[in-house]
Protein backbone atom coordinates (compact mmCIF):
# COMPACT_ATOMS: atom_id res chain seq x y z
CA UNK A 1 15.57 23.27 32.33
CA UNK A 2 12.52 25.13 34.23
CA UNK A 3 10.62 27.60 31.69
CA UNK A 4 12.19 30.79 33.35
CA UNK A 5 15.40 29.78 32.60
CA UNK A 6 16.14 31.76 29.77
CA UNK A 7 14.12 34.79 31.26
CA UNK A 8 15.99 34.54 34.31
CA UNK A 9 19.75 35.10 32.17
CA UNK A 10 18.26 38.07 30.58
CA UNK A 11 17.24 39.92 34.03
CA UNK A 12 20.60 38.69 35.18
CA UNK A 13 22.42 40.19 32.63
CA UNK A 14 20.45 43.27 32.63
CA UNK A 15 21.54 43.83 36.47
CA UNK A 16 25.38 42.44 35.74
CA UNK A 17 26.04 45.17 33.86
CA UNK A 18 25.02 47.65 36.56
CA UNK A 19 22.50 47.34 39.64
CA UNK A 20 19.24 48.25 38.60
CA UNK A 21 15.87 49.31 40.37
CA UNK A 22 12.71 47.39 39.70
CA UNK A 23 11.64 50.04 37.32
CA UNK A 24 14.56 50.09 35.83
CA UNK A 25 14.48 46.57 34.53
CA UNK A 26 10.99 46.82 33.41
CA UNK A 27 12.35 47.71 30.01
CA UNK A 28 10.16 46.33 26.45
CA UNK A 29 12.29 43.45 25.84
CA UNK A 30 11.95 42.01 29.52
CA UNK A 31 8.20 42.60 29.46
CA UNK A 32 7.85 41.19 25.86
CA UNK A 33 9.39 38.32 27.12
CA UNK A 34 7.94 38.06 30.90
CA UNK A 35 4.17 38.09 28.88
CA UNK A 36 4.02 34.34 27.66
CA UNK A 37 5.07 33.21 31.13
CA UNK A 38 2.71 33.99 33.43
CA UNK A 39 0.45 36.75 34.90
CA UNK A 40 1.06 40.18 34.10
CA UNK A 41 4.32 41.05 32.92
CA UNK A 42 5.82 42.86 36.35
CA UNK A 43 4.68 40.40 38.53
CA UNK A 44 6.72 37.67 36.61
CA UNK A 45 9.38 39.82 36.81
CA UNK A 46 9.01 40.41 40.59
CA UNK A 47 8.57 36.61 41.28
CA UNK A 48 11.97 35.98 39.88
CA UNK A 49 13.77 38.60 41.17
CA UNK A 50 12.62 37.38 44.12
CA UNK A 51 13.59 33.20 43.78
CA UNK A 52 16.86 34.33 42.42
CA UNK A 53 17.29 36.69 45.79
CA UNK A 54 16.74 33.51 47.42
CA UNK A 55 19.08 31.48 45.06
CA UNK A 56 21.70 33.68 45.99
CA UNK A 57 22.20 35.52 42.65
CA UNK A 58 21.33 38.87 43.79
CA UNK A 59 20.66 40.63 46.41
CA UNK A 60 18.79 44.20 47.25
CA UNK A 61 20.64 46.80 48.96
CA UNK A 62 19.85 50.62 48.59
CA UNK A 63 16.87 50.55 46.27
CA UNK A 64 18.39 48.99 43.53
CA UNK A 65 19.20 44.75 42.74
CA UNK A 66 22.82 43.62 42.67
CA UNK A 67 24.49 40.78 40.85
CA UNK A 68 26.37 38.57 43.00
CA UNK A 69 29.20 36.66 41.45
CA UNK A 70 29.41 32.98 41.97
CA UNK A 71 32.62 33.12 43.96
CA UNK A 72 30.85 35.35 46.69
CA UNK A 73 27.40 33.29 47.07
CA UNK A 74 26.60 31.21 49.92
């Protein structure tokens, strides 16, 4: 279990529920969280958005980050 893992289900969640710009998702409770892991709080956030665009669990089309179900990733 890598140390993002729980970090990484709450941004997924977040963007589940409706696609979400990167501002958006910058709310307290992802940057309270995003603090203990890393560098400043955004750029945790932007380095997993970013591994989970390349996982396959989202993608970025029209400004905002989209969940991708399981039975549509590649």
């Amino acid at each position: 279990m890598s140390k993002f893992e729980d970090f990484d289900t709450m941004v997924l969640e977040e963007i589940r529920l409706r696609p979400r710009n990167f501002t958006q998702l910058q709310t307290k409770i992802i940057m309270d969280a995003a603090a203990p892991l890393g560098a400043e709080g955004f750029r945790v956030l932007d380095r997993r958005l970013q591994a989970m665009r390349k996982t396959g669990k989202i993608r970025f089309q029209g400004g905002m980050w989209h969940y991708v179900p399981e039975t549509e990733r590649t």
